[in-house]
N, C-alpha and C. Protein backbone atom coordinates (compact mmCIF):
# COMPACT_ATOMS: atom_id res chain seq x y z
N UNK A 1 131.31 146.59 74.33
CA UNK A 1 131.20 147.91 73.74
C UNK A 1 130.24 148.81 74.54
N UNK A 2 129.13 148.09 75.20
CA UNK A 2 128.37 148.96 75.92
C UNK A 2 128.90 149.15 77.46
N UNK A 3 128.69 150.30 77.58
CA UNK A 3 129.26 150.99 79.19
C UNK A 3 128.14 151.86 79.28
N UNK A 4 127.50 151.96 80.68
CA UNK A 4 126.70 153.10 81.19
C UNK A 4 125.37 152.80 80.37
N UNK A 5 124.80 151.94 79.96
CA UNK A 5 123.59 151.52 79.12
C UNK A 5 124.20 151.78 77.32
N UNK A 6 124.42 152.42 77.01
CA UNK A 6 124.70 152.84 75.42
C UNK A 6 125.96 152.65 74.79
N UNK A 7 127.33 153.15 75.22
CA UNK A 7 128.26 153.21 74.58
C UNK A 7 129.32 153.65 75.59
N UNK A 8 131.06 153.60 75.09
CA UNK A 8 131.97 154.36 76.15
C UNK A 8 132.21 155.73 75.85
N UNK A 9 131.20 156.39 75.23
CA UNK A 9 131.32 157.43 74.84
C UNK A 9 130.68 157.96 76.70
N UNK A 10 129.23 157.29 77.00
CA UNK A 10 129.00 157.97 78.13
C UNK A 10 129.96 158.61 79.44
N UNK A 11 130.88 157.53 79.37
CA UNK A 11 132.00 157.85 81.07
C UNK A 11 132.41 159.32 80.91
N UNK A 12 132.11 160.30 79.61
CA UNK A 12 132.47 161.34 79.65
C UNK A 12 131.10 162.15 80.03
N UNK A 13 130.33 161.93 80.23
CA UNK A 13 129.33 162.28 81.06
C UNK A 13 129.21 162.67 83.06
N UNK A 14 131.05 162.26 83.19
CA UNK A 14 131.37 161.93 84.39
C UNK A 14 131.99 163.97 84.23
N UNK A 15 132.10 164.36 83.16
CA UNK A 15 133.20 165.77 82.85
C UNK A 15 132.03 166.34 83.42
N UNK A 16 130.57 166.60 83.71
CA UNK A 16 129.68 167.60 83.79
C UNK A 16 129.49 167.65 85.40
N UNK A 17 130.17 166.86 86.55
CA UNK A 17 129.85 167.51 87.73
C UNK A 17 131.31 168.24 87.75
N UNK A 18 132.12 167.69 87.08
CA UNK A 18 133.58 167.81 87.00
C UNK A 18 134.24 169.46 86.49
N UNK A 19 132.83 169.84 85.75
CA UNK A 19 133.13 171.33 85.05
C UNK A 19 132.05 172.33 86.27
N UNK A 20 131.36 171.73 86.90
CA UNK A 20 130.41 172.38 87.79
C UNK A 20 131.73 172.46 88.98
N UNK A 21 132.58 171.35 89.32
CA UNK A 21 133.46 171.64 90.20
C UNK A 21 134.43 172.33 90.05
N UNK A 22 135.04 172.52 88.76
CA UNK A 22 135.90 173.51 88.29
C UNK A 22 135.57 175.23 88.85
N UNK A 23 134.80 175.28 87.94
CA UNK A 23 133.72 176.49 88.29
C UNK A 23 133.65 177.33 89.43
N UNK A 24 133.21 176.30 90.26
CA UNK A 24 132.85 176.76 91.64
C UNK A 24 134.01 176.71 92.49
N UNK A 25 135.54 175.85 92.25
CA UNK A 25 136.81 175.95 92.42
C UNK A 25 137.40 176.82 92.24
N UNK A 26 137.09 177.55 91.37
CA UNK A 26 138.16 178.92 90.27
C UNK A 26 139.62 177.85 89.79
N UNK A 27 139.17 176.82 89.09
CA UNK A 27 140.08 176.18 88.20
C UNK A 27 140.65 177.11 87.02
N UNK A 28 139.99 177.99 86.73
CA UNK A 28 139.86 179.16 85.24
C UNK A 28 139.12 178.94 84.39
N UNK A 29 139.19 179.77 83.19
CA UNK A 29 137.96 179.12 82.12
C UNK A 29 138.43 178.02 81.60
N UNK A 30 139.83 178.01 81.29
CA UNK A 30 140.23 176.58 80.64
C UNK A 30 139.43 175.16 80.95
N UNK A 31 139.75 174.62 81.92
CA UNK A 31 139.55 173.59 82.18
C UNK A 31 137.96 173.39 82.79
N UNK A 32 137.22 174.96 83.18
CA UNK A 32 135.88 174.47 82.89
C UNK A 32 135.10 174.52 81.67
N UNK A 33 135.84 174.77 80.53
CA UNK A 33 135.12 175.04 79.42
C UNK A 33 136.05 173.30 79.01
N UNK A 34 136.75 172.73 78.62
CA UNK A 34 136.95 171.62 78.59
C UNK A 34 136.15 170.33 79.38
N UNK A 35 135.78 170.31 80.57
CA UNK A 35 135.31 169.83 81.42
C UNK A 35 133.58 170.15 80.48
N UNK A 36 133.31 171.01 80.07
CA UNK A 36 131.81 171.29 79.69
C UNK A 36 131.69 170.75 78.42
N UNK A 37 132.80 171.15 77.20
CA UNK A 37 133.07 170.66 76.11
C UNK A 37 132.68 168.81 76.16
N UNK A 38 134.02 168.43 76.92
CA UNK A 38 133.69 166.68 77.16
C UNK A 38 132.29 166.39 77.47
N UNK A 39 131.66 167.01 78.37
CA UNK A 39 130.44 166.37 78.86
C UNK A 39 129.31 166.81 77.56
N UNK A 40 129.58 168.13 76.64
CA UNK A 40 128.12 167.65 75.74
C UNK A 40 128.58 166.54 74.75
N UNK A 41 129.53 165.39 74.29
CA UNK A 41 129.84 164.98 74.09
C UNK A 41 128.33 163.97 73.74
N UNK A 42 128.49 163.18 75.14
CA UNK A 42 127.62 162.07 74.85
C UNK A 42 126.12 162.81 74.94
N UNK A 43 126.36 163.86 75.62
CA UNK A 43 124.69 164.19 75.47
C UNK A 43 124.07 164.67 74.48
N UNK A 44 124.62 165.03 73.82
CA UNK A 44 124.50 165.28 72.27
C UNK A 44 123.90 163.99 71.59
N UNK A 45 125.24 163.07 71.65
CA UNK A 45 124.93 161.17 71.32
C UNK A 45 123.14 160.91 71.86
N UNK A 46 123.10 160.91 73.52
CA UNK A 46 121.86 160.91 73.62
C UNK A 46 120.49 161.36 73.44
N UNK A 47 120.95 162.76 73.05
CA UNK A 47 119.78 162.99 72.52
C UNK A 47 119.10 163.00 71.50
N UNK A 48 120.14 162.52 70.31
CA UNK A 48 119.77 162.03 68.95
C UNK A 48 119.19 160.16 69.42
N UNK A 49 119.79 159.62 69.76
CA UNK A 49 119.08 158.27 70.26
C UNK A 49 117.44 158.55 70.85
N UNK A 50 117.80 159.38 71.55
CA UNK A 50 116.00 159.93 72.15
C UNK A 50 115.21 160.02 71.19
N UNK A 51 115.60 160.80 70.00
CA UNK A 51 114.94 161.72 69.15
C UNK A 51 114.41 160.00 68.36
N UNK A 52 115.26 159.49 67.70
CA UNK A 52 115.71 158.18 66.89
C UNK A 52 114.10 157.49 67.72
N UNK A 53 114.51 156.78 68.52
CA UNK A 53 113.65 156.29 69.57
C UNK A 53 112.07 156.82 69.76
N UNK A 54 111.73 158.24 69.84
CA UNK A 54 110.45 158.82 69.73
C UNK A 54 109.70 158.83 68.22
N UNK A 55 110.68 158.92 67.21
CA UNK A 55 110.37 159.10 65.75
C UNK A 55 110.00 157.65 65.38
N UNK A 56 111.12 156.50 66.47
CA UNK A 56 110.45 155.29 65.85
C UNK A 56 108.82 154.79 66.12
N UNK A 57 107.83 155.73 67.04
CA UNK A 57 106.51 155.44 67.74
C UNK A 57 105.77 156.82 67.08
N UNK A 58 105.98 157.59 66.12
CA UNK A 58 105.41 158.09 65.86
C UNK A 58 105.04 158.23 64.10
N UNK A 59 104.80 159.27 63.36
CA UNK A 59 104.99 159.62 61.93
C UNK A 59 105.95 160.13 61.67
N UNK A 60 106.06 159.90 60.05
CA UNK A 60 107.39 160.88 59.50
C UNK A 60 107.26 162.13 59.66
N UNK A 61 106.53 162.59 60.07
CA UNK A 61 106.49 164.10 60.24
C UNK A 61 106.81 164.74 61.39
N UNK A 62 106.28 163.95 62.43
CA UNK A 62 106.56 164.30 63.50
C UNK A 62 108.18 163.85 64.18
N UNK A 63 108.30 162.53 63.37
CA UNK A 63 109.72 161.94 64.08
C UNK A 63 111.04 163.56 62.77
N UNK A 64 110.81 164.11 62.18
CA UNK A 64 111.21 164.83 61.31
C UNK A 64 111.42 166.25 62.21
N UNK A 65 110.27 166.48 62.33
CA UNK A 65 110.24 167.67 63.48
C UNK A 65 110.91 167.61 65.02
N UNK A 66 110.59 166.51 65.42
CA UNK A 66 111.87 166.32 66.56
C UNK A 66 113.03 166.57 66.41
N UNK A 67 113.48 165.86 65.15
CA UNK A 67 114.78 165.69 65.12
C UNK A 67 115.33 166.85 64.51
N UNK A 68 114.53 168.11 64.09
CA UNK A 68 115.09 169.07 63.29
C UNK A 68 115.12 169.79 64.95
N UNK A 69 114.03 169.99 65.87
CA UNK A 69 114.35 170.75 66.87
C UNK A 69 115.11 170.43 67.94
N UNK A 70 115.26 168.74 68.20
CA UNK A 70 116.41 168.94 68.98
C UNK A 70 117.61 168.88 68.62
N UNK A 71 117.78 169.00 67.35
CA UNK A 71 119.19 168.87 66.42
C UNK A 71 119.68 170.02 66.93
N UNK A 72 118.82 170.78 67.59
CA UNK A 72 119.72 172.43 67.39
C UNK A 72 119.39 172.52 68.82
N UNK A 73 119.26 171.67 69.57
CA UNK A 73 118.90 172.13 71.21
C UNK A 73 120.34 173.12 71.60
N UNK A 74 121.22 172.09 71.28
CA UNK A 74 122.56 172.74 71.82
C UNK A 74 122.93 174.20 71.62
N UNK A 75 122.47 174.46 70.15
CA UNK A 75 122.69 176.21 69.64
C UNK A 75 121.43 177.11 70.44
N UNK A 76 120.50 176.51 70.31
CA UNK A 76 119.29 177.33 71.18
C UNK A 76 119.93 177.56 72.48
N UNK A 77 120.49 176.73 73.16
CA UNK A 77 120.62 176.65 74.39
C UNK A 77 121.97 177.71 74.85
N UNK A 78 123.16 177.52 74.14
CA UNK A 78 124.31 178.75 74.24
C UNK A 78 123.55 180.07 73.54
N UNK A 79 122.89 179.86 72.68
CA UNK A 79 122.44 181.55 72.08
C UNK A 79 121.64 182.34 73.52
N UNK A 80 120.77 181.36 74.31
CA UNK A 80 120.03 182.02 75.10
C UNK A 80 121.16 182.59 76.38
N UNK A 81 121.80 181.16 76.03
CA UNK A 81 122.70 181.93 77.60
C UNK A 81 123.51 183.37 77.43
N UNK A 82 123.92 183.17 75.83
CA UNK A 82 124.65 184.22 75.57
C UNK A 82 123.95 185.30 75.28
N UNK A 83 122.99 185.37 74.83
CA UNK A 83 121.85 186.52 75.21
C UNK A 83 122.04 187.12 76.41
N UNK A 84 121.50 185.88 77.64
CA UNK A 84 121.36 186.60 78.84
C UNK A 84 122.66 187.95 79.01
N UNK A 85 123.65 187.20 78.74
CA UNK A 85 124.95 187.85 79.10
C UNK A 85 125.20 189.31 78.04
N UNK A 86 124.44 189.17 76.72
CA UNK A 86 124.75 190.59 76.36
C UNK A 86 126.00 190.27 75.36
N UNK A 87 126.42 188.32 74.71
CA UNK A 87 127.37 188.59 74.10
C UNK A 87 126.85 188.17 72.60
N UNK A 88 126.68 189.14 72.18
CA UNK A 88 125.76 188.99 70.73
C UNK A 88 126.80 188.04 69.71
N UNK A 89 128.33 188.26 69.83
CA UNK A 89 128.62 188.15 68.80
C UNK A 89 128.84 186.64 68.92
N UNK A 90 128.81 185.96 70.05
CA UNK A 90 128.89 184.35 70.42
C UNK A 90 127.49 183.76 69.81
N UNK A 91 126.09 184.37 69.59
CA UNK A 91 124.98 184.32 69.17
C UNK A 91 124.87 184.18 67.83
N UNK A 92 125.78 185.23 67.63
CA UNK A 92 125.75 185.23 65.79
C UNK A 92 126.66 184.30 65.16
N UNK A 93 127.65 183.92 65.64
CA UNK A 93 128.65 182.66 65.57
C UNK A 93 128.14 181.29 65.79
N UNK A 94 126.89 180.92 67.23
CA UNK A 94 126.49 179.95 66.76
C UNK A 94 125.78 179.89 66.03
N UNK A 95 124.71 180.56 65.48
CA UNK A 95 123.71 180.12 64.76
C UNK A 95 124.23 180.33 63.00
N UNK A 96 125.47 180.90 62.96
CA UNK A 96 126.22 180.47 61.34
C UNK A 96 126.51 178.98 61.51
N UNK A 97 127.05 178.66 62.39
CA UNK A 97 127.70 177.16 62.74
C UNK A 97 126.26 176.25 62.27
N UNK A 98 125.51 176.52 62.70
CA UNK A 98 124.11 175.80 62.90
C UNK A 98 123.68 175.84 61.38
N UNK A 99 123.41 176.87 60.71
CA UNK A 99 123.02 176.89 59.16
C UNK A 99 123.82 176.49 58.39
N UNK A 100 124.87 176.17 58.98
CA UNK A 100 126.16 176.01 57.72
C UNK A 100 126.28 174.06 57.93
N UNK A 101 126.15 173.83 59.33
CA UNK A 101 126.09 172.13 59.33
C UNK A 101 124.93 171.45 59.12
N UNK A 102 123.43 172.66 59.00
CA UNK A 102 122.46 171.68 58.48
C UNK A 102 122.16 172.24 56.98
């Protein structure tokens, strides 16, 4: 069951040079937004294991607070990009997504 240290969820971790090559190919948005899609996949997986893992060496408070802030790394992380870019309404879409699944 384990592949790549954790799970076979990782080999899709192989999609993130794969959407950087798209990209820089002019594959279109399709298949680099698929290619990007697959790859937060496991990193998502990993970074709740991280979080899991740090909370187990620390307090409930603190292993609580990790896990509430990197629960949302992923929405922080498209809101800023989509900031940069000026597309508000991708901003306001994730962060409903975000209040509505926690």
């Amino acid at each position: 069951d384990l592949v790549l240290g954790y799970s076979k969820v990782n080999w899709l971790l192989l999609a993130s040079p794969l959407a950087v090559v798209s990209k820089l190919a002019g594959f279109g948005h399709g298949p680099t937004f698929l290619f990007s899609l697959l790859a937060l996949i496991p990193q998502a997986q990993l970074l709740g294991l991280f979080t899991e893992q740090v909370a187990l060496y620390t307090n409930d408070a603190i292993g609580g607070l990790l896990n509430a802030t990197f629960g949302n790394l992923t929405e922080l992380i498209i809101s800023i990009l989509a900031l940069r870019k000026d597309m508000m309404r991708i901003v306001q879409v994730s962060l409903l997504g975000s209040v509505l699944s926690n």
